[in-house]
C-alpha atoms as a PDB file:
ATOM      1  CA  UNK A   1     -30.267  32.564 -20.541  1.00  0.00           C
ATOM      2  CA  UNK A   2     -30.065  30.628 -23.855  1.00  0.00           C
ATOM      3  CA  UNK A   3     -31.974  27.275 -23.732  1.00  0.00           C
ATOM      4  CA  UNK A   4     -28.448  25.102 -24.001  1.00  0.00           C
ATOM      5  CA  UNK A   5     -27.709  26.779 -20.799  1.00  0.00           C
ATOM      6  CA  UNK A   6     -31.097  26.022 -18.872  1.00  0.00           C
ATOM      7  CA  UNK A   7     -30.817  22.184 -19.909  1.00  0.00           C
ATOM      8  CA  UNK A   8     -27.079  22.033 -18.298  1.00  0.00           C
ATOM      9  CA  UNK A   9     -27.987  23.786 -15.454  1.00  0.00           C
ATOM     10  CA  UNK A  10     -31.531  21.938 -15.174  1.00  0.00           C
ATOM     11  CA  UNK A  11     -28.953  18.712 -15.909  1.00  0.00           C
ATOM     12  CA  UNK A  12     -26.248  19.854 -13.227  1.00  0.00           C
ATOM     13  CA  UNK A  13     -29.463  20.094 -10.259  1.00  0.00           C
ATOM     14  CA  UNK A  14     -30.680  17.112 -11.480  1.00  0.00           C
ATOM     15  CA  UNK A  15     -27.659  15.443 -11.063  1.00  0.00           C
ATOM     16  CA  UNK A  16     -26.569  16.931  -7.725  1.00  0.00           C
ATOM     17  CA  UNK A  17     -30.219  15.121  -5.764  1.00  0.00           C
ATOM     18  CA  UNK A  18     -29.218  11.775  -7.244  1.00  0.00           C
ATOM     19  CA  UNK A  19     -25.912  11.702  -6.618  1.00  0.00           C
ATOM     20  CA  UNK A  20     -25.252   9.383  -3.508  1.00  0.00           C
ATOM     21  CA  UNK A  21     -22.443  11.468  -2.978  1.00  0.00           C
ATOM     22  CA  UNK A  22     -24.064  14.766  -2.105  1.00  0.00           C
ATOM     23  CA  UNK A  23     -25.021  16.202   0.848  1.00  0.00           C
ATOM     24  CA  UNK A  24     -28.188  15.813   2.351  1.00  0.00           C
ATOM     25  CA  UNK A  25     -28.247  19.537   3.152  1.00  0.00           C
ATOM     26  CA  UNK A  26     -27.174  19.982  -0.638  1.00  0.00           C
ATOM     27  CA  UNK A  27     -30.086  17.850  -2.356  1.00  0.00           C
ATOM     28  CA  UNK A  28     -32.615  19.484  -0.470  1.00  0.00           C
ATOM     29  CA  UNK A  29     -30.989  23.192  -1.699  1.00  0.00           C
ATOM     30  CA  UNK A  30     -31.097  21.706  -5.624  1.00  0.00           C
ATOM     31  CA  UNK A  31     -34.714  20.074  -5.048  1.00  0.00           C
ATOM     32  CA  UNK A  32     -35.785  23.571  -3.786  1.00  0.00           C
ATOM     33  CA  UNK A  33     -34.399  25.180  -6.670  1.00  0.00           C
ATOM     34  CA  UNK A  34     -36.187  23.310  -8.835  1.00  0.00           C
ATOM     35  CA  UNK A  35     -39.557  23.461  -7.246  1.00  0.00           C
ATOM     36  CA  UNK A  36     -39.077  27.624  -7.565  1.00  0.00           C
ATOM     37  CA  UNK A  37     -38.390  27.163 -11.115  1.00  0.00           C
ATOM     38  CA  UNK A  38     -41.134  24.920 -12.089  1.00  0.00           C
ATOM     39  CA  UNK A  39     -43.636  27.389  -9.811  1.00  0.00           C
ATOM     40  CA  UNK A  40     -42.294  30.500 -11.830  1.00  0.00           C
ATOM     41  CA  UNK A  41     -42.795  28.770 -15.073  1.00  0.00           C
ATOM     42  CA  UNK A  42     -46.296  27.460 -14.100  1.00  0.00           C
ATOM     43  CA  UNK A  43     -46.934  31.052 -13.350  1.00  0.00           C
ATOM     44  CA  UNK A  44     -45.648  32.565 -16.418  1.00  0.00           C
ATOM     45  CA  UNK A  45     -47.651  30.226 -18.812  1.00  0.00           C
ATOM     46  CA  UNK A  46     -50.578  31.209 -16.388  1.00  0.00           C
ATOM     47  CA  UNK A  47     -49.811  35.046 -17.651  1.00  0.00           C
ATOM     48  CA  UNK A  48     -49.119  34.160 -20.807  1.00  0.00           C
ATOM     49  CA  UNK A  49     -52.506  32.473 -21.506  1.00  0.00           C
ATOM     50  CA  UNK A  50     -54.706  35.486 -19.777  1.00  0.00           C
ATOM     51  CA  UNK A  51     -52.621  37.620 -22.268  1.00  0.00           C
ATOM     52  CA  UNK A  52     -53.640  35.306 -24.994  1.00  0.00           C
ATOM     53  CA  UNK A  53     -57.718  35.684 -23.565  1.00  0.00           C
ATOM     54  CA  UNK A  54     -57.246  39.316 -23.431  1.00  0.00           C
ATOM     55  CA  UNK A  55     -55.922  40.022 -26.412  1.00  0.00           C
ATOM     56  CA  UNK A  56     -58.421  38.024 -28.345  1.00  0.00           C
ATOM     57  CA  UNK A  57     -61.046  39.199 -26.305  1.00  0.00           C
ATOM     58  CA  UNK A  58     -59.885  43.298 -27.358  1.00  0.00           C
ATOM     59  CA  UNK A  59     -59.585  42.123 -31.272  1.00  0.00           C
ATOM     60  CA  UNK A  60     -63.464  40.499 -31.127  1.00  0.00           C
ATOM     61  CA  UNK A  61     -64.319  43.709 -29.545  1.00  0.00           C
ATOM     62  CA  UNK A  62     -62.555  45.810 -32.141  1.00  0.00           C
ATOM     63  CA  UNK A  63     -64.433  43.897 -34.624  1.00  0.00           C
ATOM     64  CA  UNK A  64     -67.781  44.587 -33.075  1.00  0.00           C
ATOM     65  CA  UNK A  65     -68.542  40.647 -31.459  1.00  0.00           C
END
């Protein structure tokens, strides 16, 4: 998913828990959605940085540090 398209739907959830209009049951759904996001992205930059370790750990190593 292109970044214009995770802003409008990060927009459209954000939207749908302030709303005074929306269901209870329906603000809870987008507020859960959101949490599960943020955890997989929290997770992924966790991965991405122990990539980042490893890989400059294998280059030092390569070059005999």
């Amino acid at each position: 998913m292109n970044h214009i398209a995770t802003s409008a739907a990060a927009t459209t959830l954000l939207k749908t828990m302030i709303d005074p209009g929306t269901p209870a049951s329906v603000k809870v759904r987008a507020a859960e959605a959101i949490f599960n996001h943020a955890a997989k992205a929290i997770e992924i930059e966790d991965v991405e940085a122990r990539v980042t370790e490893l890989e400059r750990a294998a280059e030092a190593a390569r070059n005999g540090r």
